[in-house]
C-alpha atoms as a PDB file:
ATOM      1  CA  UNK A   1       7.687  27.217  -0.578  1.00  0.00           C
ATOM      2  CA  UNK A   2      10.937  25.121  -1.028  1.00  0.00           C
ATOM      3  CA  UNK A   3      11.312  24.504   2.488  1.00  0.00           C
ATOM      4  CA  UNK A   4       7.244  23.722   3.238  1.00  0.00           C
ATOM      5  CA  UNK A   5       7.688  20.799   0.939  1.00  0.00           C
ATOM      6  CA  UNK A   6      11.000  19.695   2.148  1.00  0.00           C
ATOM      7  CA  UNK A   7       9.377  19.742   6.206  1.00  0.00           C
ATOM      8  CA  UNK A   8       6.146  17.760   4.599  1.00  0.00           C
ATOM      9  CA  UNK A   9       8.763  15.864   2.935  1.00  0.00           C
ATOM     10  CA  UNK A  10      10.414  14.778   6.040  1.00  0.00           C
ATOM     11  CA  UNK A  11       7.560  14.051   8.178  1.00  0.00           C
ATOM     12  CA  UNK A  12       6.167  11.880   5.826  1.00  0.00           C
ATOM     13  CA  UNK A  13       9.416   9.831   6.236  1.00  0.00           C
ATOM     14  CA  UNK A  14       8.938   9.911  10.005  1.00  0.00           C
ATOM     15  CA  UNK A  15       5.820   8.814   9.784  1.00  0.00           C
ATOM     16  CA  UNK A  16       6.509   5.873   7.283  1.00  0.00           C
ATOM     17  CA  UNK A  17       9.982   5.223   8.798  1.00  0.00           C
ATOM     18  CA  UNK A  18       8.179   5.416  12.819  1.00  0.00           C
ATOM     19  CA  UNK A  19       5.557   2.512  11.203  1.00  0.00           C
ATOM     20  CA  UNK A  20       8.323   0.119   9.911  1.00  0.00           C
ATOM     21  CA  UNK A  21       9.945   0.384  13.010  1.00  0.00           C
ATOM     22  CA  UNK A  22       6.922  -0.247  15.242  1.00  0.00           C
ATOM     23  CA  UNK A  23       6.024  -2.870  12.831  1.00  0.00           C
ATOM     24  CA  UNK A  24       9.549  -4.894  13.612  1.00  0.00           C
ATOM     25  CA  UNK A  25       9.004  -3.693  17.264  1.00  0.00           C
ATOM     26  CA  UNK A  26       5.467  -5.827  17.046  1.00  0.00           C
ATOM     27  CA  UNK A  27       7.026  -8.933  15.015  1.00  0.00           C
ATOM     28  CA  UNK A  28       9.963  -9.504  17.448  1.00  0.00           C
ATOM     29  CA  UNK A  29       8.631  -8.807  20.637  1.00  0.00           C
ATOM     30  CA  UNK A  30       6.394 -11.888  20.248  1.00  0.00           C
ATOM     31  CA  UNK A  31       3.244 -10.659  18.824  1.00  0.00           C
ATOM     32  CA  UNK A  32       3.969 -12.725  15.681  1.00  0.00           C
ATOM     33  CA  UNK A  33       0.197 -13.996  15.048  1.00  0.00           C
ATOM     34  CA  UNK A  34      -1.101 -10.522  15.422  1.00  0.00           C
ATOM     35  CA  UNK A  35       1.310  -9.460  12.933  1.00  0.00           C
ATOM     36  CA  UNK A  36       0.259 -11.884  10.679  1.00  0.00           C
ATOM     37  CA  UNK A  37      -2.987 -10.874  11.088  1.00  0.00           C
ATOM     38  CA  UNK A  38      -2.654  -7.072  10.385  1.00  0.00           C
ATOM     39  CA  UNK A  39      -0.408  -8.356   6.927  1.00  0.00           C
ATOM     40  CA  UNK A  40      -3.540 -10.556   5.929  1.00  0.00           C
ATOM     41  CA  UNK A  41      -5.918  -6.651   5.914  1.00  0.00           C
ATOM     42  CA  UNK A  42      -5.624  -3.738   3.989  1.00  0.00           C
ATOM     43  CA  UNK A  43      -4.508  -1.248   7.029  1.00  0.00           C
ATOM     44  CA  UNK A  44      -3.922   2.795   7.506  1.00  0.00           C
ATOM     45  CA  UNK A  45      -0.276   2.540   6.667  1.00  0.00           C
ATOM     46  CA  UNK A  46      -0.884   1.333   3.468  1.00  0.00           C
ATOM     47  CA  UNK A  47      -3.542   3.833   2.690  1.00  0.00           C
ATOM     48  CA  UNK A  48      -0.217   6.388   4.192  1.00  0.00           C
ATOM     49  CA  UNK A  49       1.888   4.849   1.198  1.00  0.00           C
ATOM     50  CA  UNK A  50      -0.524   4.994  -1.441  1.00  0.00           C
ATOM     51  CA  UNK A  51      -0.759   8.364  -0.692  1.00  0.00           C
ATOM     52  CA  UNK A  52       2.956   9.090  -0.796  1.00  0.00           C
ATOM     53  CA  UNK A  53       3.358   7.232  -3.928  1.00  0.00           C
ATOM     54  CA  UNK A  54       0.383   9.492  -6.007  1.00  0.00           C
ATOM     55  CA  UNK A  55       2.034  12.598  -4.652  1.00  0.00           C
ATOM     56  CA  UNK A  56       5.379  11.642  -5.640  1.00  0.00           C
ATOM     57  CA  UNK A  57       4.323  10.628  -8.920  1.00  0.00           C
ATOM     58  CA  UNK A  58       2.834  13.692  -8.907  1.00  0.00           C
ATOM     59  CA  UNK A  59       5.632  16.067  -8.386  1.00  0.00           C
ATOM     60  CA  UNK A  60       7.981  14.025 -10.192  1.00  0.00           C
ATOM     61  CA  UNK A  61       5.489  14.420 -13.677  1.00  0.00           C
ATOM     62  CA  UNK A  62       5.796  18.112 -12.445  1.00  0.00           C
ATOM     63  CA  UNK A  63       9.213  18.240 -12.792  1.00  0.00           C
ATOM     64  CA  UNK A  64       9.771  16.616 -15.303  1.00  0.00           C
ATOM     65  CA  UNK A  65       7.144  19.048 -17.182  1.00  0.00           C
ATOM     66  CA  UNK A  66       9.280  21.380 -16.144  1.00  0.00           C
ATOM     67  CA  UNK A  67      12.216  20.308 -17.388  1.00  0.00           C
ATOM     68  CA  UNK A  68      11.044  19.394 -21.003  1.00  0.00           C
ATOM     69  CA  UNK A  69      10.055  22.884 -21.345  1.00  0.00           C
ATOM     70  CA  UNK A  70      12.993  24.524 -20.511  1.00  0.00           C
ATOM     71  CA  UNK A  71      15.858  22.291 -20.832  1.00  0.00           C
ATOM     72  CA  UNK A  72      18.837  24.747 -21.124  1.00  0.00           C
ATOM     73  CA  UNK A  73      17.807  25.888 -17.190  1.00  0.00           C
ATOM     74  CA  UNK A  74      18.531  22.530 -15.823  1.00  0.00           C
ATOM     75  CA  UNK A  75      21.618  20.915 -15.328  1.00  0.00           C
ATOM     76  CA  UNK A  76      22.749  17.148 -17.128  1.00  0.00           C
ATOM     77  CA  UNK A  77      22.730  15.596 -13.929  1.00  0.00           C
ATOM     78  CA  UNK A  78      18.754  16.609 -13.076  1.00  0.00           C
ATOM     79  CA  UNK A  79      18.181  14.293 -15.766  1.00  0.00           C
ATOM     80  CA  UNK A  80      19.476  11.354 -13.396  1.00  0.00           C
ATOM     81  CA  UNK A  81      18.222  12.402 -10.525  1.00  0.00           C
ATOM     82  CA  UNK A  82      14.890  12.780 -12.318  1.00  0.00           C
ATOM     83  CA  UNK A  83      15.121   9.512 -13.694  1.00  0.00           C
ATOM     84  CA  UNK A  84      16.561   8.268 -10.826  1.00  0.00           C
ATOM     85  CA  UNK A  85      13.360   9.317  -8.786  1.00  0.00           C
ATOM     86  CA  UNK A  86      10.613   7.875 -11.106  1.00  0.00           C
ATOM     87  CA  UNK A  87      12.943   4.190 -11.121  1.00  0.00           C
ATOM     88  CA  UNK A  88      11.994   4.419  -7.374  1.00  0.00           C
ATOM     89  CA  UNK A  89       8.881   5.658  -7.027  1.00  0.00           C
ATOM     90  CA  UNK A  90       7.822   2.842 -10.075  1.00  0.00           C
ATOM     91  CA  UNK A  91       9.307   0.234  -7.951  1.00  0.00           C
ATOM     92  CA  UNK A  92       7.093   1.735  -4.641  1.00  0.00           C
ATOM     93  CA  UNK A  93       4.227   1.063  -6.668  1.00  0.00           C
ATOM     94  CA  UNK A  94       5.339  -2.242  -8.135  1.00  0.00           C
ATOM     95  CA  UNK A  95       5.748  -3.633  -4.081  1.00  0.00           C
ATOM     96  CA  UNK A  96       2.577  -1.663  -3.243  1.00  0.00           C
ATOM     97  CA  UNK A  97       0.509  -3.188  -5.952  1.00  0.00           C
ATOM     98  CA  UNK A  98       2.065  -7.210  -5.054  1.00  0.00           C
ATOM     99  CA  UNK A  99       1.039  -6.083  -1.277  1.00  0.00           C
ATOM    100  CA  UNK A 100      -2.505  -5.405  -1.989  1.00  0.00           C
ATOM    101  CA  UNK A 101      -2.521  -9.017  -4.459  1.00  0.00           C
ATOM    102  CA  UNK A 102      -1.279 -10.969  -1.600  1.00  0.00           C
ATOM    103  CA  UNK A 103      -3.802  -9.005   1.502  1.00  0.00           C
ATOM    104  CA  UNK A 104      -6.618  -9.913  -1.549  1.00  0.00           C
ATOM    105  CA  UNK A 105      -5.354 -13.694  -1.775  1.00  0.00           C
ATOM    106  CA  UNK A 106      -4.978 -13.747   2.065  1.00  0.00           C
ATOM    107  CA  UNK A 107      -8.548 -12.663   2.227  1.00  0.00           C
ATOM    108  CA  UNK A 108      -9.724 -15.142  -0.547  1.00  0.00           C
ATOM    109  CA  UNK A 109      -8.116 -17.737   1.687  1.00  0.00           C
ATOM    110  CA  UNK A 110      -9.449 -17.167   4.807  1.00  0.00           C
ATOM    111  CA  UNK A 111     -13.129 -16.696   3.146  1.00  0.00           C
ATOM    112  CA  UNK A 112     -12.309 -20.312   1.295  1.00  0.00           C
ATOM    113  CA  UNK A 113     -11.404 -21.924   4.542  1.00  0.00           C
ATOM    114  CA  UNK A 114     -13.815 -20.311   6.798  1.00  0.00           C
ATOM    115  CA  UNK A 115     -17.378 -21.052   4.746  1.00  0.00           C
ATOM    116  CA  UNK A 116     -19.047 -23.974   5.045  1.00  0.00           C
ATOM    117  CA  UNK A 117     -19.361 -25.778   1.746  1.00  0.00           C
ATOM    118  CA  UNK A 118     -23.003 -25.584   0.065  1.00  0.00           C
ATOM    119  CA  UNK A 119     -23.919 -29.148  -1.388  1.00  0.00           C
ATOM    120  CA  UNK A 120     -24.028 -30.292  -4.749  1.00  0.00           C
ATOM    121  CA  UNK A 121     -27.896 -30.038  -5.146  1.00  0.00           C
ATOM    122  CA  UNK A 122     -28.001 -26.822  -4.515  1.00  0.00           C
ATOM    123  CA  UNK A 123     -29.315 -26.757  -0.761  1.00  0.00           C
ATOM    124  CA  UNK A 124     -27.660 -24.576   1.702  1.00  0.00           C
ATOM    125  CA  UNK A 125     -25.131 -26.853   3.903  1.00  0.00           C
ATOM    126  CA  UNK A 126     -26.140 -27.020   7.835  1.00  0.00           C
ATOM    127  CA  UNK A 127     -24.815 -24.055   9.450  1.00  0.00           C
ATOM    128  CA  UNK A 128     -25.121 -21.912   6.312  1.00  0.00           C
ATOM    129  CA  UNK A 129     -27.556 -19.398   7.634  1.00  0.00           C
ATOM    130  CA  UNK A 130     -26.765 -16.257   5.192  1.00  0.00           C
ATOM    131  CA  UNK A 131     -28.961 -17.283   2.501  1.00  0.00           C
ATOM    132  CA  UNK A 132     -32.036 -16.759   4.329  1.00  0.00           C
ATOM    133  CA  UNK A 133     -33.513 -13.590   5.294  1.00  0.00           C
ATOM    134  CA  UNK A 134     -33.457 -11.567   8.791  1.00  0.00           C
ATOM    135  CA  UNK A 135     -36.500 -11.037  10.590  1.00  0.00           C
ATOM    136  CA  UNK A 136     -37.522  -7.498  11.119  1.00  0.00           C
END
């Protein structure tokens, strides 16, 4: 079982540690604007880190279950890699969390810049077709 998780384990650090590299690969090879582009959505990788930082979280509440209830089987120095581990895994989610805030205020930007302004009577703007309906 032990060594299931630890292959899992390891491929999800490929897989996260093969998408940072490709990332840089992108940015310095020149494809800076598409780069900036993928930052400004919400893409796969991050949905790949989310998903490592609930199932950490989720082991690491395991263990630490585990070592509340029997705390004479574990040594002093689980207790620091345990705490250790959740310090990390907290700080994951802090930088996971700002990333969404600024790919939501990227979007709120480009929406803001991109519409055409309604006027102040209340008539739709010239151009601003998605107030009235489609015909069937």
């Amino acid at each position: 079982m032990y060594f299931i998780l630890s292959a899992a384990a390891a491929l999800a650090a490929l897989v996260v540690a093969g998408f940072a590299v490709f990332a840089a690969y992108a940015y310095f090879r020149g494809e800076r604007e598409s780069f900036r582009a993928a930052l400004a959505r919400w893409t796969a990788f991050d949905y790949v880190v989310l998903g490592l930082f609930v199932l950490g979280t989720l082991f690491l509440l395991a263990d630490a279950v585990g070592v509340l209830r029997e705390r004479d089987a574990y040594p002093f120095y689980h207790y620091g890699y345990l705490l250790s581990g959740l310090v990390y895994n907290a700080l994951a989610g802090v930088f996971l969390f700002v990333r969404l805030g600024l790919t939501l205020k990227l979007l709120s930007a480009e929406g803001k810049a991109g519409g055409a302004p309604a006027s102040s009577t209340g008539e739709a703007a010239a151009g601003d077709d998605h107030r009235e309906p489609h015909q069937a």
